[in-house]
Each structure stands twice: as structure tokens, then as C-alpha cells.
Protein backbone atom coordinates (compact mmCIF):
# COMPACT_ATOMS: atom_id res chain seq x y z
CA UNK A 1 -57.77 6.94 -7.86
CA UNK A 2 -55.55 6.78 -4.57
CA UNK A 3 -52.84 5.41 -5.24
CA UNK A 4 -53.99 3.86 -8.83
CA UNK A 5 -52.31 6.64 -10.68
CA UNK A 6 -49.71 4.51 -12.31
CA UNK A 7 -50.63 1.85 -14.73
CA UNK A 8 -49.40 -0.49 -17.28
CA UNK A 9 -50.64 -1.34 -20.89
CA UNK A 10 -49.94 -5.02 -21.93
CA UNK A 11 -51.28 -7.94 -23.87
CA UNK A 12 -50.33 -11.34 -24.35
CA UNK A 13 -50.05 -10.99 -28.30
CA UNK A 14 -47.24 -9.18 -27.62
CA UNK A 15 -45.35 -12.65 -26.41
CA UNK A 16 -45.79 -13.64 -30.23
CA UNK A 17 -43.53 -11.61 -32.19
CA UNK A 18 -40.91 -13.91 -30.88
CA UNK A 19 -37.34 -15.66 -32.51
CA UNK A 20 -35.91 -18.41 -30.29
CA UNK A 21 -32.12 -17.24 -29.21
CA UNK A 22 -32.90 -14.02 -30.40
CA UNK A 23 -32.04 -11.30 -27.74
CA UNK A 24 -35.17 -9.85 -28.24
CA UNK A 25 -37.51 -12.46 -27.18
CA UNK A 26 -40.35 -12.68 -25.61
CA UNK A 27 -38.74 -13.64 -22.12
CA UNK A 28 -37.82 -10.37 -21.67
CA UNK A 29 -41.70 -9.89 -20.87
CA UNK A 30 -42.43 -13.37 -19.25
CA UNK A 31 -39.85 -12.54 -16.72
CA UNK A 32 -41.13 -9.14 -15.98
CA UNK A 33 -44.85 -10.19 -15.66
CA UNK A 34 -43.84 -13.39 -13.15
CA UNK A 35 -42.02 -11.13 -10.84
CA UNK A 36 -45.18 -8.76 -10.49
CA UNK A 37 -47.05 -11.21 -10.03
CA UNK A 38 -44.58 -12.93 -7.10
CA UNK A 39 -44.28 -9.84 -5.65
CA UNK A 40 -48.06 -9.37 -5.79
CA UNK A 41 -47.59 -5.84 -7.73
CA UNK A 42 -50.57 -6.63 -10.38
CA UNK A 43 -52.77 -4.65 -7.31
CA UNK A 44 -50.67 -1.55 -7.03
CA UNK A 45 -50.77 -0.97 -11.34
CA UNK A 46 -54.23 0.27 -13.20
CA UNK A 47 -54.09 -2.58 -15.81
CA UNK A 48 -54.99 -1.30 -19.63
CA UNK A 49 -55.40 -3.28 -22.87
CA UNK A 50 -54.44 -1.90 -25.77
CA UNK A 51 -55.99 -1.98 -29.69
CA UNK A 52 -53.84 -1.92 -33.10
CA UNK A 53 -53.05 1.55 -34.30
CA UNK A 54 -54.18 2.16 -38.09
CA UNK A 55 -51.88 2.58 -40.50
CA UNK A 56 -52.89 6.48 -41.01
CA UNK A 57 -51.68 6.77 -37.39
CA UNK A 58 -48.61 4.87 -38.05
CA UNK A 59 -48.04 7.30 -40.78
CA UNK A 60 -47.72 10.31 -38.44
CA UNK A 61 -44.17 9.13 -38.71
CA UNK A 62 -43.30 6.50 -40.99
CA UNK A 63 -43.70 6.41 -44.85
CA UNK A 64 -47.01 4.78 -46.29
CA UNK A 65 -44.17 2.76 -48.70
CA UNK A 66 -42.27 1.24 -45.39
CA UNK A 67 -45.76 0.36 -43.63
CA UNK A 68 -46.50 -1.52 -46.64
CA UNK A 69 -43.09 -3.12 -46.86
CA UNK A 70 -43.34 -4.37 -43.35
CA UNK A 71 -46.54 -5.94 -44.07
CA UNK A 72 -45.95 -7.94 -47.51
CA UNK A 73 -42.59 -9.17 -45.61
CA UNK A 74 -44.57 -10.53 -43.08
CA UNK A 75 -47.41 -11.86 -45.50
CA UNK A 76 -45.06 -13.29 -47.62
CA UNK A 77 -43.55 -15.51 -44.03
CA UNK A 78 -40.23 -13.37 -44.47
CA UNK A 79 -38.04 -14.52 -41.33
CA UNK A 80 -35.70 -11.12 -41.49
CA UNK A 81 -35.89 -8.09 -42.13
CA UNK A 82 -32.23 -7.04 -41.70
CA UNK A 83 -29.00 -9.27 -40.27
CA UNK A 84 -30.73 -7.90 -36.26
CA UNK A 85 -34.30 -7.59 -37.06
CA UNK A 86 -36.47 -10.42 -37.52
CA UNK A 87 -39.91 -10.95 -38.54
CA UNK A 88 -42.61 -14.24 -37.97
CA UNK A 89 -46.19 -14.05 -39.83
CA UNK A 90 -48.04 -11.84 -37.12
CA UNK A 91 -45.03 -9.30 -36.55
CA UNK A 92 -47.03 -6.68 -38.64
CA UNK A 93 -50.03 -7.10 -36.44
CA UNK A 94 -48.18 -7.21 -33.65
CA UNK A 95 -46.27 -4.54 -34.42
CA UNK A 96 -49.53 -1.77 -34.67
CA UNK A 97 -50.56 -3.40 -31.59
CA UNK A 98 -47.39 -2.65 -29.51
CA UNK A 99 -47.88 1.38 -31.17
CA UNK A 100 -51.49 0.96 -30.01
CA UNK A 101 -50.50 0.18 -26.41
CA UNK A 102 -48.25 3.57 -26.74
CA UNK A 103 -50.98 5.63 -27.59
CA UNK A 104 -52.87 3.91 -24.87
CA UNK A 105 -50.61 4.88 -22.80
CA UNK A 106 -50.21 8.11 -23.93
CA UNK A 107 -54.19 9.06 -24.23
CA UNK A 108 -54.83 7.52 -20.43
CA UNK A 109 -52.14 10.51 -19.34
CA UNK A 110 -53.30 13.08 -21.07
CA UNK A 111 -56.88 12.45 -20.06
CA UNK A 112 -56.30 12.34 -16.94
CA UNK A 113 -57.00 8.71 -16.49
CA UNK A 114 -53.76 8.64 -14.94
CA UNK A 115 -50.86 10.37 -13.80
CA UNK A 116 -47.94 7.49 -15.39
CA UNK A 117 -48.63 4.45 -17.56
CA UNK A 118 -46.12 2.04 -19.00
CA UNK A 119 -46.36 0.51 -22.53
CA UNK A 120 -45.06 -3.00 -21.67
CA UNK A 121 -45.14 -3.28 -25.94
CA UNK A 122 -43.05 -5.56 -27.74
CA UNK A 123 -41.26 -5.08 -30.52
CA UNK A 124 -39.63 -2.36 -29.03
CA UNK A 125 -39.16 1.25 -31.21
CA UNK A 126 -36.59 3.22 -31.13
CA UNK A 127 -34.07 2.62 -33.83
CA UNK A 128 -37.23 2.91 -36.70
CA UNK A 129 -36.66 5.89 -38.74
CA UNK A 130 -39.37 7.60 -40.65
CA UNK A 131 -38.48 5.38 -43.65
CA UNK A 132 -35.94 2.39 -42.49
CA UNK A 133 -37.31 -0.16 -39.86
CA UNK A 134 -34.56 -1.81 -38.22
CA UNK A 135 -32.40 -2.31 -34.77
CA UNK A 136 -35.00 -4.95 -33.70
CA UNK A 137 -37.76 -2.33 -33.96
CA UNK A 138 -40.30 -2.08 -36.46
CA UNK A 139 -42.22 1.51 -35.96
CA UNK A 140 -41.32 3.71 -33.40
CA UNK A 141 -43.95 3.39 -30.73
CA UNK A 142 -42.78 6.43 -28.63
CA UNK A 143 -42.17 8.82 -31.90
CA UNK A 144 -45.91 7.92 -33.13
CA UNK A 145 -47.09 8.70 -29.92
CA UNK A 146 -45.36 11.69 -29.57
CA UNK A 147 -46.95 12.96 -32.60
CA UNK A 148 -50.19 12.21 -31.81
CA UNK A 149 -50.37 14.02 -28.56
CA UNK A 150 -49.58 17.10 -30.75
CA UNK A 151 -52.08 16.57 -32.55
CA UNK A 152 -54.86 15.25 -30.82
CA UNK A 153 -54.09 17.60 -27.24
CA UNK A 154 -52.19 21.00 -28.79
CA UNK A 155 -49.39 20.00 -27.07
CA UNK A 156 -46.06 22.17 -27.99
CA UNK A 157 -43.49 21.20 -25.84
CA UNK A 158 -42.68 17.70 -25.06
CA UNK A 159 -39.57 15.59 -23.85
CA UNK A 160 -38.33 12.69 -24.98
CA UNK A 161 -35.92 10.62 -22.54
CA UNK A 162 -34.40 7.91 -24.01
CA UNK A 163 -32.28 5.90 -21.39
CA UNK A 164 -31.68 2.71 -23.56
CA UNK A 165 -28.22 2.20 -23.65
CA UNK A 166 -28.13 2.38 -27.53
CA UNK A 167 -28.55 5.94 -29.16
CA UNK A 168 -32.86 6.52 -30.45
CA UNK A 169 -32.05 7.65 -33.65
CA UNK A 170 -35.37 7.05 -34.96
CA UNK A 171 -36.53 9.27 -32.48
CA UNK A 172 -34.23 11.60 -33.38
CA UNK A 173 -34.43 11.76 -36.97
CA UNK A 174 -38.47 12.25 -36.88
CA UNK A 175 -38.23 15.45 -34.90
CA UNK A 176 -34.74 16.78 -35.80
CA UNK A 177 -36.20 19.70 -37.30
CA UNK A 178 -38.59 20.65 -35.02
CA UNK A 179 -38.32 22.81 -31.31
CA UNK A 180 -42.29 21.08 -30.39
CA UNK A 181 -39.77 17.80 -28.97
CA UNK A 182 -36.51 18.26 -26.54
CA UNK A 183 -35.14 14.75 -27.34
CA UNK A 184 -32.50 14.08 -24.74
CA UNK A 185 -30.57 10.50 -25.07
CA UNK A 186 -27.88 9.13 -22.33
CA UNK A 187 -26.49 6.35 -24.28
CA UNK A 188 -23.17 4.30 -24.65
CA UNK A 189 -20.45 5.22 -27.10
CA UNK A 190 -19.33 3.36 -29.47
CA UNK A 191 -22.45 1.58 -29.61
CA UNK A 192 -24.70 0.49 -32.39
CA UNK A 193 -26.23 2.06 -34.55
CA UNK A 194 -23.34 4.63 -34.47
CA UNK A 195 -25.11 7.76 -34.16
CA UNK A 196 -25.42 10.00 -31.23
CA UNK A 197 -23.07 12.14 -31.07
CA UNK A 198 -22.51 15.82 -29.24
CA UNK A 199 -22.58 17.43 -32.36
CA UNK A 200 -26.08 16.49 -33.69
CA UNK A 201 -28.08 18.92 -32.10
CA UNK A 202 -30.80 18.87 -34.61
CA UNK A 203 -31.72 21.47 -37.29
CA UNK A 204 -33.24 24.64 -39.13
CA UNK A 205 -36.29 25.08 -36.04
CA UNK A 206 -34.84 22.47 -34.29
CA UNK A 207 -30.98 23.68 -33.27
CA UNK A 208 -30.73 22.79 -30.06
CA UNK A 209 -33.02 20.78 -29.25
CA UNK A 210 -31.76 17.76 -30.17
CA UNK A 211 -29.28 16.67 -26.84
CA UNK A 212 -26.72 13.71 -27.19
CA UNK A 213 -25.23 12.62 -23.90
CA UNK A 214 -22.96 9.46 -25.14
CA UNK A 215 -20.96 8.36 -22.33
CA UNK A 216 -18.52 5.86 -23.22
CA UNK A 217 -18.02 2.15 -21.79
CA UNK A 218 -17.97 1.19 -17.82
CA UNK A 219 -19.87 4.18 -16.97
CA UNK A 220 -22.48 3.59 -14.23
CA UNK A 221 -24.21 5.56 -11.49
CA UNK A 222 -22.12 8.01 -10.56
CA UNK A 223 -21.44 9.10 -14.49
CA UNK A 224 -25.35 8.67 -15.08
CA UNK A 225 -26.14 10.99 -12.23
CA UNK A 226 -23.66 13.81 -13.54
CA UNK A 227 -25.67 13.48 -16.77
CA UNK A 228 -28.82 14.45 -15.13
CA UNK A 229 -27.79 16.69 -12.90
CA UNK A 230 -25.48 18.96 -15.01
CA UNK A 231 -27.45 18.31 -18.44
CA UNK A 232 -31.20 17.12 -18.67
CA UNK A 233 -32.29 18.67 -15.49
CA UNK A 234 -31.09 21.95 -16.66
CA UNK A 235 -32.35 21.51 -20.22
CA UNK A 236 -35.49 20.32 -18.75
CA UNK A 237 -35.99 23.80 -16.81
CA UNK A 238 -35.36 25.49 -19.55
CA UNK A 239 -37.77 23.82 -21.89
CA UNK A 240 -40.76 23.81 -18.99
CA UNK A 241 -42.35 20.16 -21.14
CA UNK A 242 -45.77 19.80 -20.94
CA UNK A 243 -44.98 16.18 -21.03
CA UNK A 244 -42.68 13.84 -19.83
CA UNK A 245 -41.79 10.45 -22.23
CA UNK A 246 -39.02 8.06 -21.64
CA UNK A 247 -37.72 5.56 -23.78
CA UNK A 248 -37.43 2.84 -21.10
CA UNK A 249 -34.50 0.46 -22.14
CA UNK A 250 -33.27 -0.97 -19.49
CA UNK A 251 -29.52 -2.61 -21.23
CA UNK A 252 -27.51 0.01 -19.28
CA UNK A 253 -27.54 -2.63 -16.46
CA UNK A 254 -24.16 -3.82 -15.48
CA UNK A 255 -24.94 -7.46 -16.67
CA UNK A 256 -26.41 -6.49 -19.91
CA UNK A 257 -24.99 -8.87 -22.38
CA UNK A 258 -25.65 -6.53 -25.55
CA UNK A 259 -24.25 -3.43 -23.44
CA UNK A 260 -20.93 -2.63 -21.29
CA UNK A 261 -21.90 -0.23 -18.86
CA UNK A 262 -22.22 -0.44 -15.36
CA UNK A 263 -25.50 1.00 -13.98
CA UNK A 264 -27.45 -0.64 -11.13
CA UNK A 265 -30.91 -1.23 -10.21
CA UNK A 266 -30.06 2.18 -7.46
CA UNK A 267 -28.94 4.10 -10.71
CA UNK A 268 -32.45 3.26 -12.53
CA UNK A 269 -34.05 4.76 -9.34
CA UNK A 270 -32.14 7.74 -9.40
CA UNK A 271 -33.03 8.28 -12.87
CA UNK A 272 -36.56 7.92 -12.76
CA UNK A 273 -36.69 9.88 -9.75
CA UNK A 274 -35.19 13.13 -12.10
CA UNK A 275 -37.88 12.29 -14.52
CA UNK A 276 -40.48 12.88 -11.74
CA UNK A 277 -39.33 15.69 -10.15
CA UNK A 278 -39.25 17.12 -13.81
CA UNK A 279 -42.38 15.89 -14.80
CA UNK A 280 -44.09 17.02 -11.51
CA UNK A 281 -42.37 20.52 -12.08
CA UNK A 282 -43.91 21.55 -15.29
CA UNK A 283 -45.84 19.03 -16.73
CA UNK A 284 -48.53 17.96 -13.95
CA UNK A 285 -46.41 14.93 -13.14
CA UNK A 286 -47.61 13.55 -16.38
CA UNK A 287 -45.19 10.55 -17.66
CA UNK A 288 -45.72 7.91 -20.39
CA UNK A 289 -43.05 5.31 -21.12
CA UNK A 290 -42.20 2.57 -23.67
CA UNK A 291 -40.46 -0.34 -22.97
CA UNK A 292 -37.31 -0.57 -25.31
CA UNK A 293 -34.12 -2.70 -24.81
CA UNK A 294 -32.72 -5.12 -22.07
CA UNK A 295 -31.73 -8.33 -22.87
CA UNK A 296 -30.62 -9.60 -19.01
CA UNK A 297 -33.89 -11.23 -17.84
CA UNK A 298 -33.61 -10.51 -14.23
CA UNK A 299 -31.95 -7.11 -14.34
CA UNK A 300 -34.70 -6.51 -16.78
CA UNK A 301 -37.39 -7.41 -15.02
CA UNK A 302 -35.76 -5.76 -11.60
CA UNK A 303 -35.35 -2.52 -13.29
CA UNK A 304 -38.54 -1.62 -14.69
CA UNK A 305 -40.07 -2.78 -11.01
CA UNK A 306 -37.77 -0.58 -9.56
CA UNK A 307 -38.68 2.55 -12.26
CA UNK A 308 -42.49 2.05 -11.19
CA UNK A 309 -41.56 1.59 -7.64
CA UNK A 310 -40.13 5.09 -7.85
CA UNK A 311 -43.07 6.84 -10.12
CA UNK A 312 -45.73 5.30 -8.19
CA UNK A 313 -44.30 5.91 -4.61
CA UNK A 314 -44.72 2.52 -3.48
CA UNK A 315 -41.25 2.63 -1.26
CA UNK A 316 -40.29 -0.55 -2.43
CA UNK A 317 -36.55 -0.85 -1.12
CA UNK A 318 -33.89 -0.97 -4.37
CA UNK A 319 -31.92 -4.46 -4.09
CA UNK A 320 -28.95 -4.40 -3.12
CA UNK A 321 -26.36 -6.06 -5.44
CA UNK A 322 -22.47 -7.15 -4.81
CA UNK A 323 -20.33 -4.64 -5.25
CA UNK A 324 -19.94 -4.58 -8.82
CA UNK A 325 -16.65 -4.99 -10.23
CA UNK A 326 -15.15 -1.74 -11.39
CA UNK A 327 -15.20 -1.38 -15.32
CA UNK A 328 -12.58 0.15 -17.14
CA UNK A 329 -13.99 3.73 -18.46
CA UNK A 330 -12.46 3.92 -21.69
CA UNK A 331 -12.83 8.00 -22.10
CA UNK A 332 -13.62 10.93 -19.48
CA UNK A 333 -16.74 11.52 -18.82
CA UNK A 334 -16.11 14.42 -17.59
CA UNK A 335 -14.83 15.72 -20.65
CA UNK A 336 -17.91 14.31 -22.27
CA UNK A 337 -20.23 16.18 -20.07
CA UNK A 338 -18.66 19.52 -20.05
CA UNK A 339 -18.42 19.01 -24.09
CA UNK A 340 -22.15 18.48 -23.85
CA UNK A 341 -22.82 21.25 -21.96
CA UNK A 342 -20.99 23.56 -24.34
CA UNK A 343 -22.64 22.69 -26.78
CA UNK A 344 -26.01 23.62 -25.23
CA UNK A 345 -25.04 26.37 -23.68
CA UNK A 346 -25.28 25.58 -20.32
């Protein structure tokens, strides 16, 4: 396939799980779609539809009772789920369809369709726990996924990256107790939902391999780039993943209304250039990621250009930006990092 090895799953359903003023609206995609499409970029990405999941896949991680409730809630024209989370008519449909694009995703990797492919899904996943939908996410796309690849391809050691500013702890709660996942999240603390922190580092089979990196407020690249250098690459060497999934959120970027940290579109770069090199290392360069937060529409949209740019080799130069202002870190990160690596032995 040249260089068609990277591609994209996406459909315009996903535009209709959608709450006016809500952060998580579907702008977040419009934006993202126009500026391929200015920039011409449709040609350079291996373009995939995706179909529902079933609900017995959605049950790989989620409890048949909290499918259900999801369903009736939207049946029933429910307009919340929770003070964040909201719901229209068609969220439940559109819901299995944004897992469906995941496994997409995930199935066009690992059958050597292609070497990277982005779920462009919406609503996003990662704050869904096995039985408690919430955080603006309704199952967890990348967690379902995960668990499928098991399954369906044997697969017993995967990573799970999750970048998005706010702590996965769906993710991490499905595969706590389990060594078959390294789930490594960078994240901002204090942060919603509150959990992250060094010393959950998963349990019984799983001990260690659940990896909490929260860096606190103001941190950008340079912090970011510690975190990969002196934790997840390490980690990542050690575990020797078969595959390589990120949870892409992309509300670490400095203007992030929902986030204060201070990465830039250079940081992103760096970052998915460490996933890569980790990815190409042990895992056949194999890479699937989900789209989760990022509620500024340009730094969205700029950031997840600027991820592909880097997986897909297209040497798309990273825009420069002003020099941002400098943000108050309110801990050490230093501190943080070496606490980290304590704890993990490294």
C-alpha cells in the first residue's frame, strides 16, 4: 500500500450524538474533517467505514444491566445521563457505532490491512467503567477493543496509552487485574474524575502494570517529554507489546478550555513519535487509536493532523505557535516522575 498504511475510520452519524454548548459537540469533528480536507489530506489516509458493534461485543467489558440502561434512557428521549454526560434519541446507536469504528480500527491493524488507523468515533470512551457510563463517554471504545484483539488474535501483551489530559479510569478499572494490558496514562492532577494516582498500580495478576503518570497543572513539553523518556519508554521495553493503542485526547493543549496544561502542537509530535518508535520496536509498528477529549476546535483539529503527520511520515512541518505564556507549575514534576519511577521500579 505505499504510503496508504495509515488510515482513518469515520462516519457522519457520528456528528449526531450532539448537545448544543456542550463541550463535547460535534464541532470537535467538523473542524477536524474541514482542515483535511483544506489541506487536501483525505488522499494521504486509507478511508474506512465502520458498522455498530453488538451488544455481546459491548459486553466484553461492560455489564449486560448498563447496556440496557443506556438504551431505555435513550428510548425513553432521556436528555442526561449524569450532570456531564448527555444523551439525544440515537446516542445508543451511535454509541455501538463509535465502538464499531474501534474495532474497525483495531481488526484493519491486526490484519494487516494497515500498519495505523484512527477511530475518528464520537462519543468518546474513556471514563466508562465496566458498570458506570459517564465523563461524556458512554462505552469504552478502546477497552472493548482491547479485549477483542485478545480474543479474536491471541494477543497477550498489549499497551494502552492514554494521553487525554483527564485520567482513563475506565480503562483502568477493566484491566486492573490483569498483566495481558500495560495501561500507561500521562494526565493532569487534580483533574476530574479524581483518580490516577502513583499508587494505583493495579492488582492480584495485575501489580504493576497499571502506570499513573499525573503531572500537575502548567506542565507542557518539556515535563511531557521527561514522562516518556524516563517512564513509558522504559516500561514499554520491558513489556515488548504486541500492540500499540493510544487513547488520543488531545485537551493537554495549552488553550484547552476544560484543561490547564501547556503542551503544544511540537509536544503532540514528540509524543506520537515515542509511540512509533515503540510500536515499530516490538509490535510490527502496529498502532490503533481512539479519539477521546479536546474541546479547543483548532488545537483539536491541529493536533490529531499533526499525530498522523508523524505516524504516517508525511513530513508535514509542526506549526509554529507564539511563545506560549509560561504557566505556573503548581507541584514538581520532578518529584512526580522520580515518585513514579519508584514505584515501578525503574
Amino acid at each position: 500500500m505505499g504510503d496508504r498504511k495509515l488510515g482513518i475510520v469515520y462516519h457522519p452519524d457520528f456528528l449526531i450524538h450532539d448537545q448544543p454548548g456542550h463541550p463535547e459537540r460535534k464541532e470537535r469533528l467538523q473542524a477536524l474533517l474541514a482542515q483535511l480536507d483544506n489541506e487536501k489530506l483525505f488522499e494521504k489516509l486509507v478511508q474506512l467505514d465502520p458498522l455498530p458493534a453488538g451488544s455481546e461485543e459491548v459486553a466484553k467489558v461492560h455489564s449486560l444491566e448498563q447496556i440496557a440502561q443506556i438504551r431505555s434512557l435513550c428510548k425513553l428521549q432521556k436528555r442526561q445521563l449524569d450532570a456531564d454526560t448527555y444523551l439525544v434519541p440515537q446516542s445508543y446507536d451511535v454509541a455501538l457505532l463509535s465502538v464499531g469504528a474501534a474495532l474497525k480500527a483495531m481488526r484493519a491493524v491486526m490484519d494487516g490491512k494497515l500498519k495505523v488507523c484512527f477511530s475518528l468515533g464520537r462519543p468518546p470512551g474513556h471514563h466508562a467503567e465496566p458498570q458506570l457510563s459517564m465523563g461524556f463517554c458512554l462505552f469504552n471504545n478502546i477497552a472493548i477493543a482491547a479485549r477483542l484483539a485478545q480474543e479474536e488474535y491471541g494477543l497477550k501483551r498489549i499497551l494502552i496509552l492514554d494521553w487525554d489530559v483527564h485520567h482513563g479510569n475506565g480503562t483502568q478499572k477493566t484491566f486492573y487485574h490483569q498483566d495481558n494490558v500495560l495501561f500507561i496514562s500521562v494526565h493532569q492532577n487534580p483533574a476530574y474524575p479524581g483518580t490516577g494516582h502513583i499508587h494505583e498500580t493495579g492488582a492480584g495478576a495485575g501489580v504493576g502494570y497499571n502506570v499513573n503518570i499525573p503531572l500537575p497543572p502548567g506542565s507542557g513539553d518539556a515535563e511531557y517529554s521527561r514522562a516518556f523518556i524516563e517512564i513509558v519508554r522504559p516500561l514499554a521495553e520491558r513489556y515488548q507489546p504486541e500492540l500499540v493503542m493510544i487513547s488520543a485526547g488531545q485537551d493537554a493543549y495549552h488553550g484547552d478550555p476544560l484543561a490547564t496544561m501547556a503542551l503544544s502542537y511540537k509536544g503532540f509530535a514528540e509524543m506520537a513519535r515515542h509511540a512509533k518508535e515503540i510500536a515499530d520496536r516490538s509490535a510490527g509498528g502496529k498502532i490503533v487509536l481512539t479519539l477521546e477529549g479536546g474541546y479547543h476546535l483548532r488545537g483539536q483539529a491541529e493536533a490529531v493532523i499533526t499525530v498522523l503527520s508523524e505516524l504516517g511520515n508525511w513530513g508535514r512541518p509542526i506549526k509554529a505557535e507564539p511563545a506560549l505564556p509560561a504557566e505556573p507549575v503548581y507541584d514538581d514534576p520532578s518529584r512526580i516522575i522520580a515518585e513514579v519511577k519508584r514505584y515501578h521500579n525503574l
